[in-house]
Protein backbone atom coordinates (compact mmCIF):
# COMPACT_ATOMS: atom_id res chain seq x y z
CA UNK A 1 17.40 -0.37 -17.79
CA UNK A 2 15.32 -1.71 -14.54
CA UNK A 3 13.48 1.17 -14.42
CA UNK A 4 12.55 1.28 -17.90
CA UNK A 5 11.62 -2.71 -17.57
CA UNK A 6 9.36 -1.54 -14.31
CA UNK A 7 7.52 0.72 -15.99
CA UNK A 8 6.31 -1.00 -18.57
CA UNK A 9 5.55 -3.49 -16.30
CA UNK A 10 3.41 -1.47 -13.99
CA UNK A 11 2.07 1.15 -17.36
CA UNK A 12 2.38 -0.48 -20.75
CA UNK A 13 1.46 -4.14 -20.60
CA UNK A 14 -2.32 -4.31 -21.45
CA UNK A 15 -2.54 -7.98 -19.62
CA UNK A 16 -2.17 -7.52 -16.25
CA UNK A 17 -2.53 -9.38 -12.71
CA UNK A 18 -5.68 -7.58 -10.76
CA UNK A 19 -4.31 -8.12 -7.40
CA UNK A 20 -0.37 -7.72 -5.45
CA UNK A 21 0.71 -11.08 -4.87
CA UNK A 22 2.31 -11.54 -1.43
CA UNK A 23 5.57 -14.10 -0.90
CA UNK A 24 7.76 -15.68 1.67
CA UNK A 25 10.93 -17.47 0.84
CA UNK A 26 10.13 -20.76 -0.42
CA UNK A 27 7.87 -19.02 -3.23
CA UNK A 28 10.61 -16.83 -4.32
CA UNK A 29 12.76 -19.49 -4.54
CA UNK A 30 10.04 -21.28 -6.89
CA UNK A 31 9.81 -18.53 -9.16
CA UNK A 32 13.88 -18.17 -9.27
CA UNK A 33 13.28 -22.03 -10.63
CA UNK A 34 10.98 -20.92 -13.21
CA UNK A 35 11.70 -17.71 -14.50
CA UNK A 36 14.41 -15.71 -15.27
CA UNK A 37 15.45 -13.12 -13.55
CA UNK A 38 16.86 -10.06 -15.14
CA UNK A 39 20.38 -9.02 -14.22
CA UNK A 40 18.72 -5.26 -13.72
CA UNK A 41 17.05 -3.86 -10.12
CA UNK A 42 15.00 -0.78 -9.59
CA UNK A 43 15.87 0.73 -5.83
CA UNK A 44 13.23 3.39 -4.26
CA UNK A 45 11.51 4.96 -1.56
CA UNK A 46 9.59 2.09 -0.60
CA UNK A 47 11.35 -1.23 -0.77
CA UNK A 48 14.83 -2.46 -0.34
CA UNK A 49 14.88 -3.69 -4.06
CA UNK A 50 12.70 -4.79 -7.00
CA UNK A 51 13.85 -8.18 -8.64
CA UNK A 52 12.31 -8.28 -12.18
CA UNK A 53 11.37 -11.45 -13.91
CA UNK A 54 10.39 -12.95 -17.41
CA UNK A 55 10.83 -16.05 -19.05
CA UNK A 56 10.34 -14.99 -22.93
CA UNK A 57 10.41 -11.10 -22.97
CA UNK A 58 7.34 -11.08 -23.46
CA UNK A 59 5.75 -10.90 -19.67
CA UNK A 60 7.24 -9.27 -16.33
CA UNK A 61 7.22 -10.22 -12.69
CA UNK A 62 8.19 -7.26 -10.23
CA UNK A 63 8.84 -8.48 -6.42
CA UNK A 64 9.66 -5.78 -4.28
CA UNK A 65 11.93 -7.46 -1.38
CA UNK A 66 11.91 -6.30 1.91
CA UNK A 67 10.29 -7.62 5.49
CA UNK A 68 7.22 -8.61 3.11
CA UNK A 69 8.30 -9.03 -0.51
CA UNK A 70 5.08 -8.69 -2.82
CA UNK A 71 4.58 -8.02 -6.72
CA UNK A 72 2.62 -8.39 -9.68
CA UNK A 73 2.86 -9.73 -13.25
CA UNK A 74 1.70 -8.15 -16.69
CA UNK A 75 2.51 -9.00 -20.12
CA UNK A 76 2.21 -7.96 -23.71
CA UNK A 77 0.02 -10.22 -25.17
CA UNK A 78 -2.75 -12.57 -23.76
CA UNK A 79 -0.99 -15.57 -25.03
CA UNK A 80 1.80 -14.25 -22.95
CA UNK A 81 -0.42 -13.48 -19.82
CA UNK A 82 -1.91 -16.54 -19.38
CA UNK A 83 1.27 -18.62 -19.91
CA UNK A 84 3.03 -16.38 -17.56
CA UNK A 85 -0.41 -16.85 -15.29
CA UNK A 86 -0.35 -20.59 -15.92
CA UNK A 87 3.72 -21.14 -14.54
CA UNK A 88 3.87 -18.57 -11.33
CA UNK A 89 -0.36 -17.72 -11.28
CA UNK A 90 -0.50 -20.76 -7.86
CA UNK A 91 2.71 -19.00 -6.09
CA UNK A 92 1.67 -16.66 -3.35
CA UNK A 93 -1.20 -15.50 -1.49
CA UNK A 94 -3.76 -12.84 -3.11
C-alpha cells in the first residue's frame, strides 16, 4: 500500500511541488502536528524510510528519512495543492 501511495505521489498527481524540500527535526515534528501520517512506509535503495503524509486524501507528502530527510508534496486537485501548499508550503528549506 506505501508504494502504491508513493507513486502516485511522485507520477499521478498533476499539482505538484517544483523543488525537494529539505528538513531537520523540528520541521518534521511540525508537519507530524499538521498532517497525518499514513500508517504505510516505502523502504529502498536510497533512504532508510519514506514517511507519507496527507491530511484529506486528497494531497501527499513523501519525506525520505535518513542523515538528511527531504521530500516533496503533490496533490490531485489545485484546490488540494494549494491548501496542502498553504499548511506545510513555509516548512523547510528549498
Amino acid at each position: 500500500m506505501g508504494m502504491l501511495i508513493y507513486e502516485a505521489a511522485i507520477s499521478c498527481f498533476e499539482f505538484c511541488a517544483e523543488d525537494i524540500i529539505w528538513y531537520d527535526d523540528g520541521d518534521i515534528e511540525k508537519i507530524d502536528g499538521i498532517l497525518n501520517k499514513y500508517p504505510y512506509h516505502v523502504y529502498n535503495w536510497y533512504s532508510d524510510r519514506i514517511d507519507l503524509y496527507t491530511k484529506t486524501d486528497e494531497e501527499i507528502l513523501f519525506v525520505m528519512q535518513g542523515d538528511s530527510p527531504n521530500g516533496t508534496y503533490s496533490a490531485r486537485t489545485e484546490t488540494a495543492y494549494k491548501e496542502i501548499d498553504r499548511l506545510i508550503g513555509g516548512i523547510g528549506e528549498r
